[in-house]
Protein backbone atom coordinates (compact mmCIF):
# COMPACT_ATOMS: atom_id res chain seq x y z
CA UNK A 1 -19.63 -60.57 25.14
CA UNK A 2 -18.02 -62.00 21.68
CA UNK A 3 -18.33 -58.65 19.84
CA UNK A 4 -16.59 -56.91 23.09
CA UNK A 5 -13.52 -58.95 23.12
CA UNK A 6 -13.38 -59.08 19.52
CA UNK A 7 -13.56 -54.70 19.64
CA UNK A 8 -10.71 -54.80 22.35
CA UNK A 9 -8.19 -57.11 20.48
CA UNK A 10 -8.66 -55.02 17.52
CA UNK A 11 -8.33 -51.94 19.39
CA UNK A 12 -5.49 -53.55 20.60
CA UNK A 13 -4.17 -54.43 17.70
CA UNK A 14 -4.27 -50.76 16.28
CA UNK A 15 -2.49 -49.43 19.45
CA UNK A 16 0.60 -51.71 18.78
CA UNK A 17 0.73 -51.25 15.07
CA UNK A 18 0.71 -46.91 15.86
CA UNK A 19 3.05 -47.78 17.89
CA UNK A 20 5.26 -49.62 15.68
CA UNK A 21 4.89 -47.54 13.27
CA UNK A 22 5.89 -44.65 14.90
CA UNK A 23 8.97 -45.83 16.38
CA UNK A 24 9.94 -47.11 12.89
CA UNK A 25 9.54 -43.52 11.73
CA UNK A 26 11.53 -41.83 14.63
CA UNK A 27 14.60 -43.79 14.00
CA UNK A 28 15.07 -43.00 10.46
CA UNK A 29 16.98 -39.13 10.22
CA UNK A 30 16.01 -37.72 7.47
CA UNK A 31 18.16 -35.20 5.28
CA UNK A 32 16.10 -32.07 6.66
CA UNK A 33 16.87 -33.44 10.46
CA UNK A 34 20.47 -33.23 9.43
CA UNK A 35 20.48 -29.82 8.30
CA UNK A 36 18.50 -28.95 11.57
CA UNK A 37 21.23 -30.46 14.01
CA UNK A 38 24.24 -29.01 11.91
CA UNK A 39 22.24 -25.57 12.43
CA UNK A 40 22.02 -25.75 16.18
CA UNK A 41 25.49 -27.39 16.08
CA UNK A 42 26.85 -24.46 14.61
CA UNK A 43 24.84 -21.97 16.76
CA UNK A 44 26.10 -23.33 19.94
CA UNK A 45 29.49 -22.67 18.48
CA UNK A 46 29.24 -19.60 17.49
CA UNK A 47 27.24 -18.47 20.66
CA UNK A 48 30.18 -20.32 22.92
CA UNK A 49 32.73 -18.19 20.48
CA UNK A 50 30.92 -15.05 21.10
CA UNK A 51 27.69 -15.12 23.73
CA UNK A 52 25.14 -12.44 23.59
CA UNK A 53 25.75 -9.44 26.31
CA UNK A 54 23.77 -8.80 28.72
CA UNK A 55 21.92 -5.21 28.94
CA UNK A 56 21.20 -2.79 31.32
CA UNK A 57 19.80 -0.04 29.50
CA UNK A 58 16.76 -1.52 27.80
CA UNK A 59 16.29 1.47 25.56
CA UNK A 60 14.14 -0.91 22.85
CA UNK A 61 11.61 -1.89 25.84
CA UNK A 62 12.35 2.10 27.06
CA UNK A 63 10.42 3.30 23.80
CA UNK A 64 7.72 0.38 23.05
CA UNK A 65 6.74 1.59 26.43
CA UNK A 66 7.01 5.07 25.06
CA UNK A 67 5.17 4.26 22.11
CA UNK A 68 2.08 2.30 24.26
CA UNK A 69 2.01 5.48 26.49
CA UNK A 70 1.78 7.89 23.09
CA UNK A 71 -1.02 6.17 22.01
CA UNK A 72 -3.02 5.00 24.87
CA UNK A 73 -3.76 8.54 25.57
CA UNK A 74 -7.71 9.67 24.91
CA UNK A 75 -7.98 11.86 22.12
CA UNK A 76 -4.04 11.50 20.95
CA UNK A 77 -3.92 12.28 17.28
CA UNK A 78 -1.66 11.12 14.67
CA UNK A 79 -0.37 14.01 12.53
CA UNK A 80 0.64 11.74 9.29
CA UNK A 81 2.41 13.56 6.46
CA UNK A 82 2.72 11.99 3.34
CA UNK A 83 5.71 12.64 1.45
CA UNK A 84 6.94 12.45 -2.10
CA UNK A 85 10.63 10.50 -3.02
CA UNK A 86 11.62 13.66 -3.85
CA UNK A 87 11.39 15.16 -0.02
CA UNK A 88 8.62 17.25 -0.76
CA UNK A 89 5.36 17.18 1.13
CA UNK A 90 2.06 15.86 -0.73
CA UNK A 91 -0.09 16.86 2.34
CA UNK A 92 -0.78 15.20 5.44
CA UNK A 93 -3.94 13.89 7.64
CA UNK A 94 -4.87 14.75 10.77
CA UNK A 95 -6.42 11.03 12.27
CA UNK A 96 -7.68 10.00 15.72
CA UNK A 97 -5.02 7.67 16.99
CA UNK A 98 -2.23 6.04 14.76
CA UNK A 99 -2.36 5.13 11.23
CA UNK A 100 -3.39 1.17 11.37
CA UNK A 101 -1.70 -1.55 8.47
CA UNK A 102 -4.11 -3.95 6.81
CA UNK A 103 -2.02 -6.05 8.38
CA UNK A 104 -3.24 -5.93 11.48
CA UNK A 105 -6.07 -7.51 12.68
CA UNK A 106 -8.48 -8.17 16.10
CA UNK A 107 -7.64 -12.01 15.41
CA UNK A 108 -5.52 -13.98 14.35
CA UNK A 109 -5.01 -14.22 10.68
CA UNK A 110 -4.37 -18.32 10.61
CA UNK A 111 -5.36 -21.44 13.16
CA UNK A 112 -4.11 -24.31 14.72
CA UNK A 113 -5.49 -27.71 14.49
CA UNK A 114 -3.76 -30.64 15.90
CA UNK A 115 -3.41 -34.12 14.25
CA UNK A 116 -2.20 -37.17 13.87
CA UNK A 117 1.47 -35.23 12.44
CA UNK A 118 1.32 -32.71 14.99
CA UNK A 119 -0.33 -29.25 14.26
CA UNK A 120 -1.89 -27.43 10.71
CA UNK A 121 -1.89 -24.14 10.87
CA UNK A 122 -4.60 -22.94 8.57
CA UNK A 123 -5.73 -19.39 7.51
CA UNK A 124 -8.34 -17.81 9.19
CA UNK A 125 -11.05 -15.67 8.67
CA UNK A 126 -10.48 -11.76 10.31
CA UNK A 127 -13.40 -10.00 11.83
CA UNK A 128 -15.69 -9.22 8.45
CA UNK A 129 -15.78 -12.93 7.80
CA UNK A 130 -13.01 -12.58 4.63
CA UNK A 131 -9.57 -13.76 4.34
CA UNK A 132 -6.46 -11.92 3.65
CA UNK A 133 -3.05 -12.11 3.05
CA UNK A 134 -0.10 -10.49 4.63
CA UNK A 135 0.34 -8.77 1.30
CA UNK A 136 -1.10 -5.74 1.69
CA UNK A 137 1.02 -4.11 5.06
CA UNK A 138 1.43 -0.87 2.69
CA UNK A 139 -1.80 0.30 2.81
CA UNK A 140 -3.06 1.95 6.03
CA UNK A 141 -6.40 3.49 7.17
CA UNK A 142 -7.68 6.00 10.40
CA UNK A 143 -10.32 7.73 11.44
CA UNK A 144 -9.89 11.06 10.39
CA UNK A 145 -9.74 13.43 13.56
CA UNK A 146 -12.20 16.50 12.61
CA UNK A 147 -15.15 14.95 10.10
CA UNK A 148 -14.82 11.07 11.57
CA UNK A 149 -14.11 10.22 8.00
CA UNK A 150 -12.61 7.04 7.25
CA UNK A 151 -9.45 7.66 5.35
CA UNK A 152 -6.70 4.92 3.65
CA UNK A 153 -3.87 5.57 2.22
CA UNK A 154 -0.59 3.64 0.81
CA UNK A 155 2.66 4.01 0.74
CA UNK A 156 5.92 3.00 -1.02
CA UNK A 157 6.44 3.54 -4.69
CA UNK A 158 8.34 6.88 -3.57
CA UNK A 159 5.65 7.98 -1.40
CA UNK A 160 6.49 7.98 2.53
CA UNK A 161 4.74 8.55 5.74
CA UNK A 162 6.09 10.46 8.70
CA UNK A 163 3.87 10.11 11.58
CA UNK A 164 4.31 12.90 14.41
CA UNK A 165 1.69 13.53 17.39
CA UNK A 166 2.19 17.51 16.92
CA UNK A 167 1.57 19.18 13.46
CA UNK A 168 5.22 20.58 11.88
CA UNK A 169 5.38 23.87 12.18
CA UNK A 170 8.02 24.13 9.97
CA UNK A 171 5.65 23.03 7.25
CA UNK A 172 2.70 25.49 7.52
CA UNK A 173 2.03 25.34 3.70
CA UNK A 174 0.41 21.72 3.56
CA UNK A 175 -2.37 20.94 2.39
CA UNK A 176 -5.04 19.25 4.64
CA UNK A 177 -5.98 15.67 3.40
CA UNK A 178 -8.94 15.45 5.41
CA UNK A 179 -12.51 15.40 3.57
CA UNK A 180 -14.13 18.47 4.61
């Protein structure tokens, strides 16, 4: 019964001192918690000065929608042409679906543990066990549409990708990336 009472005052005692220790640490404002209320200070000014307008023509949500219809379709493909910084065309793929960024990913690319200072946000493995870094949104890779090829590709550095779900006509000449 000793050791029981002895475990609850100490328990006790650790309570009170968390306690104390984090009210001690609330009521000191620190340099960064002054920058942070003269921001919001000076965005309810400016938003009482000039409030955002309300819309009725959603046109943004209009063509997300547009773009989730385009590619939700069964057997859509995604004509990509590549294209020099001069304007002229390298060639172009033919890939089932839209090109995809290494960027993306089936998971979440970080996680969120919680602790003692609130949450850590860690990185996280993607879906072949390895880590990356938001680094590489340049590069992109498909399935390409007539061998089932995987294809990747990158862009920038002059090069460009127009993505169309019809091949240009008025481009008859390109060549066909595809491995055949």
């Amino acid at each position: 019964m000793h050791g029981a009472i002895g475990k609850t005052t100490i328990l006790m005692f650790l309570v009170t001192m968390t306690a104390v220790f984090l009210t001690a640490c609330q009521g000191e404002e620190t340099s960064q918690d002054k920058e942070t209320e003269a921001q919001q200070d000076t965005y309810d000014r400016l938003t009482e000065l000039e409030p955002a307008k309300e819309m009725n023509n959603p046109k943004t949500r209009e063509t997300i929608n547009f773009w989730t219809e385009t590619w939700d379709k069964e057997g859509q493909l995604a004509y990509v042409y590549l294209q020099n910084s001069d304007g002229k065309m390298i060639g172009y793929y033919a890939l089932d679906g839209p090109p995809v960024s290494m960027c993306t990913s089936l998971t979440p690319d970080y996680r969120i543990y919680e602790d003692v200072d609130g949450n850590l946000v860690t990185p996280a493995p993607g879906t072949d066990g390895v880590y990356r870094s938001g680094g590489d949104c340049d590069r992109y890779y498909g399935k390409d549409a007539s061998s089932g090829a995987y294809v990747e590709f990158t862009v920038g550095m002059g090069i460009n990708m127009l993505l169309y779900t019809e091949p240009l006509s008025n481009h008859p000449n390109v060549e066909n990336l595809s491995p055949k």
